[in-house]
Protein backbone atom coordinates (compact mmCIF):
# COMPACT_ATOMS: atom_id res chain seq x y z
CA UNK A 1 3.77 -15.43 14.99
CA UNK A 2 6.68 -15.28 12.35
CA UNK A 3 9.12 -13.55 10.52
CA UNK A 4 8.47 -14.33 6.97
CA UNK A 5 11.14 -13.94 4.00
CA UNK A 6 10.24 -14.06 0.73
CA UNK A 7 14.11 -15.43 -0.61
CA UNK A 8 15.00 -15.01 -4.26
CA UNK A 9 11.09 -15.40 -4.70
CA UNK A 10 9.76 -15.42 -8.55
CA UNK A 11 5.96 -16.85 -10.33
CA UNK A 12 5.02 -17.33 -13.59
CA UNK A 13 1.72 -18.98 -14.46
CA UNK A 14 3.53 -19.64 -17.59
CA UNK A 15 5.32 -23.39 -17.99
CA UNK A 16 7.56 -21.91 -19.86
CA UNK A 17 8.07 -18.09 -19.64
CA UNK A 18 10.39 -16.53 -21.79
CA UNK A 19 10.90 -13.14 -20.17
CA UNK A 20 9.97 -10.64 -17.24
CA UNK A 21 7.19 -9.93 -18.79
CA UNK A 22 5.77 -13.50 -18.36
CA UNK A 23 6.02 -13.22 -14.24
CA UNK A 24 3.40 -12.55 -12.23
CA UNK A 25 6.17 -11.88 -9.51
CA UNK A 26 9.52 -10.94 -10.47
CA UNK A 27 12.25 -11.89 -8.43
CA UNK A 28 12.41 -10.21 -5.51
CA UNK A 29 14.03 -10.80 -1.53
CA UNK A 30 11.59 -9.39 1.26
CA UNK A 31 11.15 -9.48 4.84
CA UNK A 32 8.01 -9.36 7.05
CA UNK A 33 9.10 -9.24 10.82
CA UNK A 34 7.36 -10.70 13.26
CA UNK A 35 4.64 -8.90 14.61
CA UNK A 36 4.38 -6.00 12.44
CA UNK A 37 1.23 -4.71 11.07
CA UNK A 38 1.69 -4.58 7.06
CA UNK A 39 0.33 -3.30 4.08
CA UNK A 40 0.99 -4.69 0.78
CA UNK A 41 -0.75 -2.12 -1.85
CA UNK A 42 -0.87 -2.13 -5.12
CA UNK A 43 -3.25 -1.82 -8.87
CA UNK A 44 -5.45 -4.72 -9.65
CA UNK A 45 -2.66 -7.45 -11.30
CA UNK A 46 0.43 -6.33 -10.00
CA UNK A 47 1.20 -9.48 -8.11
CA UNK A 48 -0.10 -8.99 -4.45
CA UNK A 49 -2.79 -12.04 -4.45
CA UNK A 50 -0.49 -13.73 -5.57
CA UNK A 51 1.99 -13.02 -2.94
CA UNK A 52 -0.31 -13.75 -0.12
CA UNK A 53 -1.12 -17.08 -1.86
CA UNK A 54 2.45 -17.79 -2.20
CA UNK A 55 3.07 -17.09 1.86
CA UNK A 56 -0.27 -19.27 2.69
CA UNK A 57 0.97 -22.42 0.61
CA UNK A 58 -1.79 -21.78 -1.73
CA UNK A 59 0.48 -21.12 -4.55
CA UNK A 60 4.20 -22.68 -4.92
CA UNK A 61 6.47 -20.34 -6.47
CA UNK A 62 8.40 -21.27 -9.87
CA UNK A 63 11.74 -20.07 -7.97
CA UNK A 64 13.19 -19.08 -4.40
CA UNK A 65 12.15 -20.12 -1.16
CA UNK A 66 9.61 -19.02 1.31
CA UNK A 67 11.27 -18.62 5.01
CA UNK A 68 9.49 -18.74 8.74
CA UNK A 69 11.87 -17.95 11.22
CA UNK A 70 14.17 -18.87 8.65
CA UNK A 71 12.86 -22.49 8.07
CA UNK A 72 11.98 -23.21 4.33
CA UNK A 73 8.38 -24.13 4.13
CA UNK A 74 7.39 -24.34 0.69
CA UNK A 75 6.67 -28.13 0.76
CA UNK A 76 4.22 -27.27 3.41
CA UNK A 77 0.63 -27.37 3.50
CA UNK A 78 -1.51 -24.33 4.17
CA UNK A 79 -2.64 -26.12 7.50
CA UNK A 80 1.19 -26.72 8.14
CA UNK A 81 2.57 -23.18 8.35
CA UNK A 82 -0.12 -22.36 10.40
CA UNK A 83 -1.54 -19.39 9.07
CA UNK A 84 -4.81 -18.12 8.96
CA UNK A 85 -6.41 -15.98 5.70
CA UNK A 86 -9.26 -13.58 5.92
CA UNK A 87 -10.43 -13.20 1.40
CA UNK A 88 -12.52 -10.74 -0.06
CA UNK A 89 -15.65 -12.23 0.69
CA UNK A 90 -16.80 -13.84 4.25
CA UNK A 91 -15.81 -17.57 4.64
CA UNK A 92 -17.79 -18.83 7.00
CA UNK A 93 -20.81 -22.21 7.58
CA UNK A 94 -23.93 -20.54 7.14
CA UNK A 95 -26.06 -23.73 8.60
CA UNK A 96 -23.81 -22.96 11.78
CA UNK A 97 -24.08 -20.26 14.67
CA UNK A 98 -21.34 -17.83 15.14
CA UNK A 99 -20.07 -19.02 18.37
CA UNK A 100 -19.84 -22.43 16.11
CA UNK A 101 -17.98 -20.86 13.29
CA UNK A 102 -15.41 -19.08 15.77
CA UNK A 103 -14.97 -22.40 17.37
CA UNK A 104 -14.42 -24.70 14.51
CA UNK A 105 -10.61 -24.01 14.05
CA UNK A 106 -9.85 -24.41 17.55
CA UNK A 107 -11.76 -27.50 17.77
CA UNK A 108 -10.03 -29.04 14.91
CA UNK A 109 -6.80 -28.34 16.60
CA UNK A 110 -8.04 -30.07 19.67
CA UNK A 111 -8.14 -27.09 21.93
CA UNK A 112 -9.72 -28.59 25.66
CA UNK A 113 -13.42 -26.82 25.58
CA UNK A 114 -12.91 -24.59 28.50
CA UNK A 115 -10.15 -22.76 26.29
CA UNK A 116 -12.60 -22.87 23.24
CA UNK A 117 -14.96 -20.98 25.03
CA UNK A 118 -13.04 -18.65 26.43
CA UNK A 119 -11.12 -17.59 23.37
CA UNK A 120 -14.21 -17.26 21.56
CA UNK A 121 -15.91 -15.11 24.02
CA UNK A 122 -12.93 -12.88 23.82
CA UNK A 123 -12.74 -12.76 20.24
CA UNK A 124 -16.38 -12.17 19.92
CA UNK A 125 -15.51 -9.04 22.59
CA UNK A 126 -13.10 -7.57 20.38
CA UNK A 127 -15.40 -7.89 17.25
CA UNK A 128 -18.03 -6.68 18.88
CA UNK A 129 -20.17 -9.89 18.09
CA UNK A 130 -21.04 -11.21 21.85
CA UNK A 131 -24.65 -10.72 20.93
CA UNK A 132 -24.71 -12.58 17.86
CA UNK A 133 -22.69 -15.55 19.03
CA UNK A 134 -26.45 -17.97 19.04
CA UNK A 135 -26.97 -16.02 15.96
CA UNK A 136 -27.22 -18.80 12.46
CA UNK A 137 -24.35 -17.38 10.46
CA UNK A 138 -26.84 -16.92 7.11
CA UNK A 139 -29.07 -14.36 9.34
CA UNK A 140 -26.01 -11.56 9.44
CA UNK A 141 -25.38 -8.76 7.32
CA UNK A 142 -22.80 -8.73 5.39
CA UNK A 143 -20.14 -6.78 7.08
CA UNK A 144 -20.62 -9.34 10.31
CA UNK A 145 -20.25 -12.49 8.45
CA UNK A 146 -17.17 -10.49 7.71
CA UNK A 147 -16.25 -9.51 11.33
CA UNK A 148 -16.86 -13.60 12.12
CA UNK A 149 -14.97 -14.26 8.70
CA UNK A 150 -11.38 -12.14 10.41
CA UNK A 151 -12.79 -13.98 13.73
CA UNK A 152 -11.70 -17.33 12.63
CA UNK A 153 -8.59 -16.34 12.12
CA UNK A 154 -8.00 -14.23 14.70
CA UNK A 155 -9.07 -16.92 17.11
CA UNK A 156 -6.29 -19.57 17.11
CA UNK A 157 -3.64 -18.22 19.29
CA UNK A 158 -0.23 -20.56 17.42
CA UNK A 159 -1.07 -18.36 13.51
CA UNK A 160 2.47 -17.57 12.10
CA UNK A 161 0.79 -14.52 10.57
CA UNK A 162 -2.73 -13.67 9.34
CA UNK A 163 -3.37 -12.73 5.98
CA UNK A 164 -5.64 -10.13 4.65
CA UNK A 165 -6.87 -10.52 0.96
CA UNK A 166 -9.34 -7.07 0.56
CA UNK A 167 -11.25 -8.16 3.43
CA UNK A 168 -13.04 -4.69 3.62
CA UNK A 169 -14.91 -5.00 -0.13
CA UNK A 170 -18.15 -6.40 0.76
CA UNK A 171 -18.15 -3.70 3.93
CA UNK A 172 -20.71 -0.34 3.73
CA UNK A 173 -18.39 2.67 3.50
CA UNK A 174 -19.32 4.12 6.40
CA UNK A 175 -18.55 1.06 8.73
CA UNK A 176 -14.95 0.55 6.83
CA UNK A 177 -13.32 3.07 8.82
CA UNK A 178 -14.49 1.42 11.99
CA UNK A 179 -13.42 -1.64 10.90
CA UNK A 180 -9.89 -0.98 9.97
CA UNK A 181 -9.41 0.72 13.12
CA UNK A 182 -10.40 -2.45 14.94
CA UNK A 183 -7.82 -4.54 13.18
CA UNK A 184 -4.95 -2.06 14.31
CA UNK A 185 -6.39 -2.33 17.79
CA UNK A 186 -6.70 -6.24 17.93
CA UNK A 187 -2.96 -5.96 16.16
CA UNK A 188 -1.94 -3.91 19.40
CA UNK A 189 -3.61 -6.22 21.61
CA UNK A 190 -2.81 -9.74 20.48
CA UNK A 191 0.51 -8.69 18.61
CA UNK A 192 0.18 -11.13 15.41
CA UNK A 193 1.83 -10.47 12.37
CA UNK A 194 -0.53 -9.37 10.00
CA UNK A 195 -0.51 -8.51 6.35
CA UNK A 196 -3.29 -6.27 4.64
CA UNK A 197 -3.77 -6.57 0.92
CA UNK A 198 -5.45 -3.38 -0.33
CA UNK A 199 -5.07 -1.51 -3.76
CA UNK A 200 -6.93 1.62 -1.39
CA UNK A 201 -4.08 3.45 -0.16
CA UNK A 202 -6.37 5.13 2.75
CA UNK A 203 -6.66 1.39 3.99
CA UNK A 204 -3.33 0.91 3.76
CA UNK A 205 -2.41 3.86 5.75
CA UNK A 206 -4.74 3.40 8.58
CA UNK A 207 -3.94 -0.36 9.20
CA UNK A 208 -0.05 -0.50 8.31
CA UNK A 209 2.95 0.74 10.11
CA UNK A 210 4.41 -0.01 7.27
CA UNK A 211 3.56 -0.16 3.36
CA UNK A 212 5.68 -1.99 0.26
CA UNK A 213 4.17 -0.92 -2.94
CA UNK A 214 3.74 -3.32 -5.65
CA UNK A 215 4.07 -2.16 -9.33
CA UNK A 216 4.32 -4.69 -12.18
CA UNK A 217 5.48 -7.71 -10.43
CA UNK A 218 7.97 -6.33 -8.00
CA UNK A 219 7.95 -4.46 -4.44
CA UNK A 220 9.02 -0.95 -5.46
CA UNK A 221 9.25 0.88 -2.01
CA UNK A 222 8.40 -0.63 1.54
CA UNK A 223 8.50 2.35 3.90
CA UNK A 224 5.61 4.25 6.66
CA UNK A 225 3.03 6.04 5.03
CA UNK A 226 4.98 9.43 5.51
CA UNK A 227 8.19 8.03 3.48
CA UNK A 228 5.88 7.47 0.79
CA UNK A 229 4.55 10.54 0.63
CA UNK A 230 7.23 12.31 1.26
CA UNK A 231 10.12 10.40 -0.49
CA UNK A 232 8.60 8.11 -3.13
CA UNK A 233 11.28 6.00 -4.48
CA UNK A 234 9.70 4.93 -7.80
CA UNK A 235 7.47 7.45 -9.76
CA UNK A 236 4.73 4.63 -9.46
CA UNK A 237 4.32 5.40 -5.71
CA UNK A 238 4.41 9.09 -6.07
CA UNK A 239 2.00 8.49 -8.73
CA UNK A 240 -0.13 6.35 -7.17
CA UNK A 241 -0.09 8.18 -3.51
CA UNK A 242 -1.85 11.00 -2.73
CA UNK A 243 -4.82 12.71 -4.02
CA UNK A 244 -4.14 13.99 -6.60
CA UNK A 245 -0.96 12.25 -7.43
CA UNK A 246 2.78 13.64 -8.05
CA UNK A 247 3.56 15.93 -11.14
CA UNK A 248 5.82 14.13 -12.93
CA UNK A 249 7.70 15.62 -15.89
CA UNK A 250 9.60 14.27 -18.20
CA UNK A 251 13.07 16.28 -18.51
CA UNK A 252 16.32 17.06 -20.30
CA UNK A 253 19.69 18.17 -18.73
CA UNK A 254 20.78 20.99 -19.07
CA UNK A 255 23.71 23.35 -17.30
CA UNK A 256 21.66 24.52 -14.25
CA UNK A 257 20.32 21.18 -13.88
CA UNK A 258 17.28 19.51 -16.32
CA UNK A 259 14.90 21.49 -18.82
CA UNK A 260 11.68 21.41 -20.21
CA UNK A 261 10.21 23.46 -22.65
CA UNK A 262 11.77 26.95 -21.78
CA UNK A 263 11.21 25.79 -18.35
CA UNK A 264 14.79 25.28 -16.57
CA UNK A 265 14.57 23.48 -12.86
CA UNK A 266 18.01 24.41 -10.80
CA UNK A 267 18.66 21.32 -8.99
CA UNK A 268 21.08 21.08 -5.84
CA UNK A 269 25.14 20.30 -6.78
CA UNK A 270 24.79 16.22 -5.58
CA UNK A 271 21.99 16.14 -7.85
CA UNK A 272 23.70 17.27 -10.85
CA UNK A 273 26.95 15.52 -10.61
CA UNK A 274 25.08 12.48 -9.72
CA UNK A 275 23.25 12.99 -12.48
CA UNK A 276 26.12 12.95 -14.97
CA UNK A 277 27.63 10.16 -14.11
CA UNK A 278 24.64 8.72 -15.64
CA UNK A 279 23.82 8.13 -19.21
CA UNK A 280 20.19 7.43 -19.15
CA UNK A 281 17.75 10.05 -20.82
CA UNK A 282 15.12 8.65 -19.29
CA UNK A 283 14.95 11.51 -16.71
CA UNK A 284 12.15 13.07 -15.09
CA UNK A 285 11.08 15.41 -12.70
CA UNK A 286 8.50 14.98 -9.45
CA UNK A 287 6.78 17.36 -6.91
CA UNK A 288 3.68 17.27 -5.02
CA UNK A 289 0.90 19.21 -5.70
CA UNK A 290 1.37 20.01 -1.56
CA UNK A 291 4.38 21.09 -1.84
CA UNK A 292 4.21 23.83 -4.93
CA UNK A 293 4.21 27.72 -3.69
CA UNK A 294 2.27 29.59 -5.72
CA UNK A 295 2.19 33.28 -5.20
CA UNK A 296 1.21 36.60 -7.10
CA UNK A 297 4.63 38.42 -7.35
CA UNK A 298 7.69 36.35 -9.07
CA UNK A 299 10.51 34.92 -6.83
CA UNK A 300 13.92 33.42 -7.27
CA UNK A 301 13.59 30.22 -9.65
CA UNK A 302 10.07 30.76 -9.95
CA UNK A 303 7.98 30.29 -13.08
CA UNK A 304 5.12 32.24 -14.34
CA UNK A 305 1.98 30.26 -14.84
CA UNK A 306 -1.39 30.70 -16.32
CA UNK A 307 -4.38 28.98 -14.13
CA UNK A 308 -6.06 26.54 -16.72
CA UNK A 309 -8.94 25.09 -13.83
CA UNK A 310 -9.84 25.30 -10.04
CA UNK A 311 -11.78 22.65 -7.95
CA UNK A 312 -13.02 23.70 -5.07
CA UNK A 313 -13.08 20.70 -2.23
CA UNK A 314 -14.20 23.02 0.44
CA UNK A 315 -11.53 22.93 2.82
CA UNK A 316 -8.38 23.59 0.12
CA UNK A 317 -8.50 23.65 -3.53
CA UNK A 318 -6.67 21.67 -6.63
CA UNK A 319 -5.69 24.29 -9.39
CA UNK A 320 -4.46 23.44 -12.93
CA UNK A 321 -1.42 25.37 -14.04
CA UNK A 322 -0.08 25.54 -17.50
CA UNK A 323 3.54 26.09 -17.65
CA UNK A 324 4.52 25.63 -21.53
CA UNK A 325 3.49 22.34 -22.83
CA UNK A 326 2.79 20.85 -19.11
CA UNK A 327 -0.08 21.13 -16.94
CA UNK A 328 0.74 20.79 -13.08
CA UNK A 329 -1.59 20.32 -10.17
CA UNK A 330 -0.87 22.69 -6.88
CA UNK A 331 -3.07 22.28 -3.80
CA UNK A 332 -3.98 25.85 -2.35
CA UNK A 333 -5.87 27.29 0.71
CA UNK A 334 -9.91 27.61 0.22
CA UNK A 335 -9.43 31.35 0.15
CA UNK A 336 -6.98 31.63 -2.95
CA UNK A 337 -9.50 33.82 -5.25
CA UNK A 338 -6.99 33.51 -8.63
CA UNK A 339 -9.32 33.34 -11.56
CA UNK A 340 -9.29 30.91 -14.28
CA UNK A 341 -6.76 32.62 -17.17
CA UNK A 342 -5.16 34.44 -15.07
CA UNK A 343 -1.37 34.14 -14.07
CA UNK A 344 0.61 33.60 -11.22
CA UNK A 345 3.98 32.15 -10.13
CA UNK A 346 5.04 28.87 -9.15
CA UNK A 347 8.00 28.09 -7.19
CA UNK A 348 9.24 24.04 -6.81
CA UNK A 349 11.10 24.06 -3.26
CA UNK A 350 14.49 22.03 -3.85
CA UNK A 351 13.84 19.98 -0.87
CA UNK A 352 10.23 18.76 -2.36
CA UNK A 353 11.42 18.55 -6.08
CA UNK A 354 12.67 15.01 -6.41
CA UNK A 355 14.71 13.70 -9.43
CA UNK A 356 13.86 10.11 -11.32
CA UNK A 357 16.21 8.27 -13.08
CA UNK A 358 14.88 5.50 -15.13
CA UNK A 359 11.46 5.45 -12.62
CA UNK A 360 13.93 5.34 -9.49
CA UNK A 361 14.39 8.29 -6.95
CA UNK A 362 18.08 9.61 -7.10
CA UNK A 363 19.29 10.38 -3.14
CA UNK A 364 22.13 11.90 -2.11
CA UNK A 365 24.50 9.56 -0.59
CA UNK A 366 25.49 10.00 3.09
């Protein structure tokens, strides 16, 4: 296993492109440590295949270098770095049994037979495969010509890292769960580095220790799942995690802090003298929909709200408020019995109502 740093690391499919907008990555400095379990998560086209492909030797980046253990390895061969990929769909010898398909990689690498068939046996045990291992690879279903698929690379013990590219797609629903928990369990048992490529954040969350969020080319938070959620540092991520996403509002200052509509937000001291030291207007607002109070009686710094829509998801519910122009989302106990046009208040904790300045989280400094 390796560290891997990604070093001043840009692509462009373009020859020649003329601007950000022509990279697929933009530049960016990034560490994996060795033998973490990862997440790299992200919208379809924001750069993460192409990531992997640029740590595998697939791809060679137009700029920066690509670091194992600190040793630049971009002239090297996918073979070279020694890494093994698991892609979205199985890649495996059909013509071949499965105890043949787990023991091609070692046998290339002129592992002594004894080891083969050992290793095998145990990866098989961890897959839960030792009764297809005489098995011909084209009589499996689908999601175990995947298991064998993450089998051959889980099987050579000298990887740097193994790379997931959506390995899950092809995979039943109900046997994903199951699935993902059995790569954080081999990642406990053999401790490889491994990163997961997912645009499902629930995939992301139950594989990774750790998540970096891709948005338009760039990694725009890496941090646990509960830093996300709690603390998104771009308004992509608080966008883009949770269900529903964050309320995001755009805002203008004012004296107690920012506006909108008739709707003034008091923000904390740091955040307003931070805040005009700036000259940006692109400002917004963000809260959870988990973290809004919502209550029949008005408080201090609360806002009166008409209910525009309830969904009921049995356990809690998502309600629509209207407050002036903007409609926020609030996540409520199954017994709140409020009824569509009617009005309550909403109150935005300080601690959960985080300020953007141009898309970026502003923090207080220590």
């Amino acid at each position: 296993m390796a560290e891997i740093h990604l070093k001043s690391l840009a692509h462009s499919y373009s020859k020649s492109p003329s601007g950000p907008e022509d990279y697929a990555i933009r530049q960016l400095d990034h560490v994996w440590h060795k033998g973490g379990a990862y997440a790299l998560l992200g919208p379809s086209g924001c750069g993460k295949s192409t990531m992997l492909n640029i740590i595998s030797g697939l791809v060679q980046p137009s700029e920066g270098e690509v670091l194992f253990d600190g040793i630049r390895v971009n002239a090297l061969s996918p073979r070279d770095r020694n890494i093994a990929q698991v892609f979205q769909f199985p890649v495996i010898y059909d013509s071949m049994t499965v105890y043949q398909n787990l023991a091609f990689p070692l046998k290339n690498n002129k592992v002594p037979a004894a080891r083969i068939k050992e290793r095998v046996q145990e990866i098989a045990e961890v897959l839960e495969i030792e009764d297809k291992l005489h098995k011909k690879a084209k009589n499996l279903t689908a999601d175990e010509k995947q298991k064998v698929s993450m089998g051959r690379g889980l099987v050579r013990e000298d990887v740097s890292a193994i790379l997931f590219d959506e390995p899950l797609t092809v995979i039943d629903p109900q046997l994903k769960w199951k699935l993902r928990r059995k790569l954080k369990q081999i990642h406990e048992q053999f401790d490889i580095t491994m990163v997961y490529v997912t645009h499902d954040q629930l995939e992301a969350s139950t594989f990774a220790d750790k998540i970096a969020v891709m948005y338009d080319g760039q990694i725009v938070q890496f941090g646990t799942p509960t830093e996300l959620f709690e603390q998104p540092n771009h308004t992509f991520v608080g966008y883009f995690i949770g269900s529903p996403g964050m309320n995001l509002i755009d805002v203008e200052r004012c004296e107690a802090g920012v506006r909108f509509g008739s709707a003034e937000v008091v923000l904390e001291p740091w955040q307003i003298e931070y805040l005009n030291r700036l000259s940006s207007t692109n400002v917004k607002i963000g809260i959870r929909p988990e973290f809004i109070e919502i209550g029949l009686e008005p408080k201090v710094n609360s806002y009166e709200v008409e209910v525009l829509d309830m969904e009921d998801l049995g356990t809690y519910k998502i309600i629509d408020l209207g407050l002036g122009d903007e409609t926020l989302k609030a996540r409520v106990d199954e017994d709140f019995d409020a009824r569509i046009g009617s009005r309550v208040h909403l109150t935005m904790p300080p601690q959960w109502t985080m300020l953007y300045v141009d898309e970026f989280l502003i923090q207080e400094q220590s």
